[in-house]
Protein backbone atom coordinates (compact mmCIF):
# COMPACT_ATOMS: atom_id res chain seq x y z
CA UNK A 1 1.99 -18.46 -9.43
CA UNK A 2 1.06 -14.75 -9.56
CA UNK A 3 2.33 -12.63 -6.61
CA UNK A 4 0.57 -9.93 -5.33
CA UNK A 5 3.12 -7.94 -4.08
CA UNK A 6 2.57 -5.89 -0.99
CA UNK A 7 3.67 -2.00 -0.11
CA UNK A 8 6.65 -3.13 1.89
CA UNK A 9 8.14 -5.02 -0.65
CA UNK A 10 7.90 -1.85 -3.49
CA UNK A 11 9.17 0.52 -0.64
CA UNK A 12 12.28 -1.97 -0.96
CA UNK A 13 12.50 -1.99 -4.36
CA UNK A 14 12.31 1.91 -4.98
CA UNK A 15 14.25 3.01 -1.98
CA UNK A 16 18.35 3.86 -3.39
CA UNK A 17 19.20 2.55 -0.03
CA UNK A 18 17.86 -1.07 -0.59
CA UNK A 19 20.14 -4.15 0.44
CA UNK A 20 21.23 -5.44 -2.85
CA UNK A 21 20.63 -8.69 -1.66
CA UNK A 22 17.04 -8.72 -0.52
CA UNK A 23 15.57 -11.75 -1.33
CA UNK A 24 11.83 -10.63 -1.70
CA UNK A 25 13.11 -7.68 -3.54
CA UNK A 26 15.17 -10.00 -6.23
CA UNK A 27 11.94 -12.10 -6.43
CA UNK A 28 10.12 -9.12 -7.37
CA UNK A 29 12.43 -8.18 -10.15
CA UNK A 30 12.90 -11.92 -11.06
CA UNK A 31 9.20 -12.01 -11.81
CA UNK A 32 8.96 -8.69 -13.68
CA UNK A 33 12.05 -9.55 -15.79
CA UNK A 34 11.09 -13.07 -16.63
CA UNK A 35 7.43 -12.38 -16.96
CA UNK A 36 5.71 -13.68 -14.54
CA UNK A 37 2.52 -12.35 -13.58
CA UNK A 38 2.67 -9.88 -11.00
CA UNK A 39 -0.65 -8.13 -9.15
CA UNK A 40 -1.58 -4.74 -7.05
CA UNK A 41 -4.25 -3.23 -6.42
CA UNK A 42 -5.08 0.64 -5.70
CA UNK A 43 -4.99 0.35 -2.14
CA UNK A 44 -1.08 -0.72 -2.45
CA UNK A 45 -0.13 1.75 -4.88
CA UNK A 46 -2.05 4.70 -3.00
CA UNK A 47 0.52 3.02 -0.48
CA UNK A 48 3.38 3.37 -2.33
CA UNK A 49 2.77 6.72 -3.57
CA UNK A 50 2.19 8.31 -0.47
CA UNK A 51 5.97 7.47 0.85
CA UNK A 52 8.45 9.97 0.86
CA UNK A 53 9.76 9.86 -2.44
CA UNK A 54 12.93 11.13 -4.52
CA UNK A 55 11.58 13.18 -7.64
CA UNK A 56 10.44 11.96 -10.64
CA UNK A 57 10.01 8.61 -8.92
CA UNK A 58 6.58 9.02 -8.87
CA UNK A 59 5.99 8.81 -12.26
CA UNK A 60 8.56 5.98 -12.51
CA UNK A 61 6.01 4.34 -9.89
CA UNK A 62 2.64 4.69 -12.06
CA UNK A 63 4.46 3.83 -14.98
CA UNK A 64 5.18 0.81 -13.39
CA UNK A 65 2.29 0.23 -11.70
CA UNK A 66 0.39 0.48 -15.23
CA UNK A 67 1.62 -2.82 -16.55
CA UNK A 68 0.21 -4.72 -13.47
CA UNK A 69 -2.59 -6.66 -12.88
CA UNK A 70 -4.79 -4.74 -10.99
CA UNK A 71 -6.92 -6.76 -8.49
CA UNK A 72 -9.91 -4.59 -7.37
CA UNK A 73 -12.19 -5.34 -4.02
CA UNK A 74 -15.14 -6.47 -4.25
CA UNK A 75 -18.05 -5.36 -1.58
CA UNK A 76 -17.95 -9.16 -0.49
CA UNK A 77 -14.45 -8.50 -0.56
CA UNK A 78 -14.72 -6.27 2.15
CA UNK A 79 -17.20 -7.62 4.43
CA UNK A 80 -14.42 -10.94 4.20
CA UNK A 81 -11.81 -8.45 5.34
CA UNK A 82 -13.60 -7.06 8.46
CA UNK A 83 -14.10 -11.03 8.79
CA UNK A 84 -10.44 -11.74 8.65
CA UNK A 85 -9.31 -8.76 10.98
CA UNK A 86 -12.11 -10.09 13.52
CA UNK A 87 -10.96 -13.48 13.29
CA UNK A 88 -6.84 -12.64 13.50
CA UNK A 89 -7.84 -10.40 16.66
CA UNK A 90 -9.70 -13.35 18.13
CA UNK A 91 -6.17 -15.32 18.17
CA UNK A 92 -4.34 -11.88 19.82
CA UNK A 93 -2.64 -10.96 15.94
CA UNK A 94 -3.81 -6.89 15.10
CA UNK A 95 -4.27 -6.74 11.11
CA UNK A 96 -5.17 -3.61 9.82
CA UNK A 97 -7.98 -2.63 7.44
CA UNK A 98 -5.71 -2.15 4.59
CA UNK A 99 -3.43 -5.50 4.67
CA UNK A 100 -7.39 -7.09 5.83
CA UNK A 101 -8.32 -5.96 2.06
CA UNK A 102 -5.09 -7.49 1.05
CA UNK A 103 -5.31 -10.39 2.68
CA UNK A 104 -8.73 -11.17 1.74
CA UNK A 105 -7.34 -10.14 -2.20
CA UNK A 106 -4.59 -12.83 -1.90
CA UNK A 107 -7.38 -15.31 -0.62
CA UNK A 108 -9.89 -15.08 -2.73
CA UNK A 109 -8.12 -14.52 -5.76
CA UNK A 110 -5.54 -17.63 -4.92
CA UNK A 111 -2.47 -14.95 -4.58
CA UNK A 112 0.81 -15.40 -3.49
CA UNK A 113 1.21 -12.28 -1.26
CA UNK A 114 5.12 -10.99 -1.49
CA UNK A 115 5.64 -8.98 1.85
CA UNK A 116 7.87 -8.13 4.24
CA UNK A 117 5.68 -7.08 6.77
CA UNK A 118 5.64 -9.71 9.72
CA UNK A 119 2.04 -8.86 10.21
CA UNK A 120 1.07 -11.41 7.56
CA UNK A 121 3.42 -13.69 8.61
CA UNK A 122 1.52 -14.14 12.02
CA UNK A 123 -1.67 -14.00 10.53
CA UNK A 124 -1.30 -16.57 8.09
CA UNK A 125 -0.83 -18.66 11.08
CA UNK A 126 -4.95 -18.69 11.09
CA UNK A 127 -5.39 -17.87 7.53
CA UNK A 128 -5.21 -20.23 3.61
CA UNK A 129 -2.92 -16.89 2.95
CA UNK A 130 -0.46 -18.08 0.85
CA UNK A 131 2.81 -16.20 1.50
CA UNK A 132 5.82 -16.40 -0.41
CA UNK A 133 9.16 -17.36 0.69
CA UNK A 134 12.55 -18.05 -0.81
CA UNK A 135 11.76 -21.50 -0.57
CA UNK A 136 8.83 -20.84 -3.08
């Protein structure tokens, strides 16, 4: 299984406030430590980088970020995504255009999105997006 591992989930991760016991953020670290494969793309670590962030952490971010897979959209991948937003707001769920390109990544690329962001949750509902959970 490789995760592709959304915003919310690294805004976890980096924050020094983080519950300890987070179980999407110890899957994250499970899977970097044990070397699993683990996927972004730029749209997620533009994301990440525009947060408010302590100093330095930046550069702990890229530097992190540069041992990822990176998982680039395609122009089909896009015309998918405006698919997938039309189709979730057709069944009264609002996805945005960035977690659209996400979702459509996770799809198409047979991804198992990491997120905390309930958003997904509701759209997998009418969606193959495979999410993770601790049951995983």
């Amino acid at each position: 299984m490789t995760l592709l591992v959304d915003t919310s989930v690294w805004s976890l991760a980096f924050r020094r406030d983080a519950p300890p016991d987070d179980a999407r953020v110890r899957a994250l670290r499970d899977a970097l430590g044990g070397g699993e494969a683990v996927a972004s793309t730029g749209l997620i670590l533009t994301e990440v980088l525009r947060g408010a962030l302590p100093p330095g952490v930046r550069d702990v971010i890229r530097e992190r970020f540069s041992y990822l897979d990176l998982v680039e959209p395609t122009f089909s991948d896009y015309e998918q995504a405006a698919a997938i937003a039309n189709a979730c707001r057709g069944h009264g769920v609002q996805l945005g255009t960035v977690d659209a390109v996400i979702a459509q990544l996770a799809i198409s690329r047979e991804l198992t999105l990491l997120s905390a962001d309930r958003d997904f949750e509701h759209a997998a509902r009418f969606l193959p997006l495979q999410l993770w959970s601790a049951a995983s």
